[in-house]
N, C-alpha and C. Protein backbone atom coordinates (compact mmCIF):
# COMPACT_ATOMS: atom_id res chain seq x y z
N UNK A 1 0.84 -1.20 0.00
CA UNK A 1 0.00 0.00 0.00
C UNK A 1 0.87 1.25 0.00
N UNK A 2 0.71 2.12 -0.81
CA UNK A 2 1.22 3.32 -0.53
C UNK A 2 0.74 4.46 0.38
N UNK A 3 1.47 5.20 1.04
CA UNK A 3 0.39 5.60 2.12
C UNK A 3 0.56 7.09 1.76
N UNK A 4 -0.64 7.67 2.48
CA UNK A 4 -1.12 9.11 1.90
C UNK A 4 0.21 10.32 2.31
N UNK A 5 0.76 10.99 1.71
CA UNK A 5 1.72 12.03 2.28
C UNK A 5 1.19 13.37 2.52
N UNK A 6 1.77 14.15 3.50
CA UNK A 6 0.93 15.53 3.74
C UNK A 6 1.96 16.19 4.10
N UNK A 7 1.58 17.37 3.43
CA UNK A 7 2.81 18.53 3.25
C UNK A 7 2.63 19.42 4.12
N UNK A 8 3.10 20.33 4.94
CA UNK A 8 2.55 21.26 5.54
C UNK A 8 3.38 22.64 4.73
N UNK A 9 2.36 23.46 4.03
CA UNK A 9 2.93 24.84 3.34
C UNK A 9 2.33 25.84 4.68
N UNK A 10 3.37 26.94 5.19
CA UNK A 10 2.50 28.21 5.29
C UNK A 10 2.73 28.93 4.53
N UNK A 11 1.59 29.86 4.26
CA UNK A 11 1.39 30.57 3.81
C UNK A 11 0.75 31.83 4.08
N UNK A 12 1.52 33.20 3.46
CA UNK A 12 1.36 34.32 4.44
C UNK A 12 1.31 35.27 3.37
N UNK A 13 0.48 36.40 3.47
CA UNK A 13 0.20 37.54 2.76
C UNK A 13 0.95 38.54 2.93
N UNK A 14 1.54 39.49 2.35
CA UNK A 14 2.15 40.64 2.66
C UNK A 14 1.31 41.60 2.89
N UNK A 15 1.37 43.09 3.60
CA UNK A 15 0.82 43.93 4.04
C UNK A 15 -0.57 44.30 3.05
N UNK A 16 0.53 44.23 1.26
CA UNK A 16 -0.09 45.23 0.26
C UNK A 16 -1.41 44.21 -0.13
N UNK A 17 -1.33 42.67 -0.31
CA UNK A 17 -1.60 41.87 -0.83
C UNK A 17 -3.42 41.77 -0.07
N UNK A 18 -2.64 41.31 1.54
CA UNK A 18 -3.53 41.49 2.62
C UNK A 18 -5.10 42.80 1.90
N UNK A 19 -4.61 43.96 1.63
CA UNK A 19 -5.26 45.44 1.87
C UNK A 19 -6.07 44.68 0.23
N UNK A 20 -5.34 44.25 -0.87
CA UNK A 20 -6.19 44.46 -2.13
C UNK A 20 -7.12 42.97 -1.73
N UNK A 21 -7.14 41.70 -0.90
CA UNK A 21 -7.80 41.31 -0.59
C UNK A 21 -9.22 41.19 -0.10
N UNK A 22 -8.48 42.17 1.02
CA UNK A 22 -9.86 42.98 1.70
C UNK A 22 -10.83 43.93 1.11
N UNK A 23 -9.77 44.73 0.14
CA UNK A 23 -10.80 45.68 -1.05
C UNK A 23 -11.72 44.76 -2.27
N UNK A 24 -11.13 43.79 -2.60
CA UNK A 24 -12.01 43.34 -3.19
C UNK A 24 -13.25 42.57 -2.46
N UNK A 25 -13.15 41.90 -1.57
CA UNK A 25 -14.01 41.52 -0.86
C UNK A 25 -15.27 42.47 -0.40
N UNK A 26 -14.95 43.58 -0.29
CA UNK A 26 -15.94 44.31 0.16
C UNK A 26 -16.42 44.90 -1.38
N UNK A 27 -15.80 44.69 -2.02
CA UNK A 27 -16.84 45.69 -3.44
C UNK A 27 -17.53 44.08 -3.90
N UNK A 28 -16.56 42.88 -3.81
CA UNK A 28 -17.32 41.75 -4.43
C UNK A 28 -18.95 41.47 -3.51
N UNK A 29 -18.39 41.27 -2.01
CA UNK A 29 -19.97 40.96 -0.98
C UNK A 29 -21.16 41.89 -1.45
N UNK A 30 -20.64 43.38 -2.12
CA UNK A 30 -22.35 43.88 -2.02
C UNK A 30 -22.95 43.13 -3.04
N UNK A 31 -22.66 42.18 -3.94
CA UNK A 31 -23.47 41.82 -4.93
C UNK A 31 -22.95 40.19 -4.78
N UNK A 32 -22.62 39.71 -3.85
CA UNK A 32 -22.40 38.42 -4.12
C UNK A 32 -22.82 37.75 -4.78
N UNK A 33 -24.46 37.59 -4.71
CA UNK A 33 -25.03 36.64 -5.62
C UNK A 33 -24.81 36.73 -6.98
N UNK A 34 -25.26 37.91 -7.86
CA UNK A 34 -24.90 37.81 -9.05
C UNK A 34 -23.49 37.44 -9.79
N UNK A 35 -22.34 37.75 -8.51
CA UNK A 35 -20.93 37.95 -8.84
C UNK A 35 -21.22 35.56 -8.98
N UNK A 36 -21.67 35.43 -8.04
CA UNK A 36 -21.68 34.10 -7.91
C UNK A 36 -22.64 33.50 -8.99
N UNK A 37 -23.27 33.67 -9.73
CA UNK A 37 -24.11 33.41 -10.62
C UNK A 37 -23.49 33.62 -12.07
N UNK A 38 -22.82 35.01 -12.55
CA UNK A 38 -21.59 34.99 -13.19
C UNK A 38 -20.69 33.93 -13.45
N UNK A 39 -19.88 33.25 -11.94
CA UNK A 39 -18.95 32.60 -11.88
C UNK A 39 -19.22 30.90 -12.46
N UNK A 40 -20.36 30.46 -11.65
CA UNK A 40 -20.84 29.31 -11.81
C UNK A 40 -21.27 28.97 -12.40
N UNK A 41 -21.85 29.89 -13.60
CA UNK A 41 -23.12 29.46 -15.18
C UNK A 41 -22.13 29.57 -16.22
C-alpha cells in the first residue's frame, strides 16, 4: 500500500496583498449573488 503524504505549506500575505484582498471583498460581498451566478453558469 502506498500511504497518503501531507505537506505542511505556510502561507502568508504581505501587508499590500492582505489590503487588495480585503478591497475586493468588500466591493465583491455587495453583490455576491450575481458575482456568484456569473462565476458558476
Amino acid at each position: 500500500k502506498e500511504e497518503a503524504r501531507t505537506q505542511n505549506f505556510e502561507m502568508a500575505f504581505s501587508a499590500e496583498q492582505e489590503a487588495l484582498v480585503v478591497e475586493s471583498w468588500a466591493v465583491l460581498k455587495k453583490d455576491a449573488a450575481a458575482h456568484g451566478m456569473k462565476f458558476f453558469t
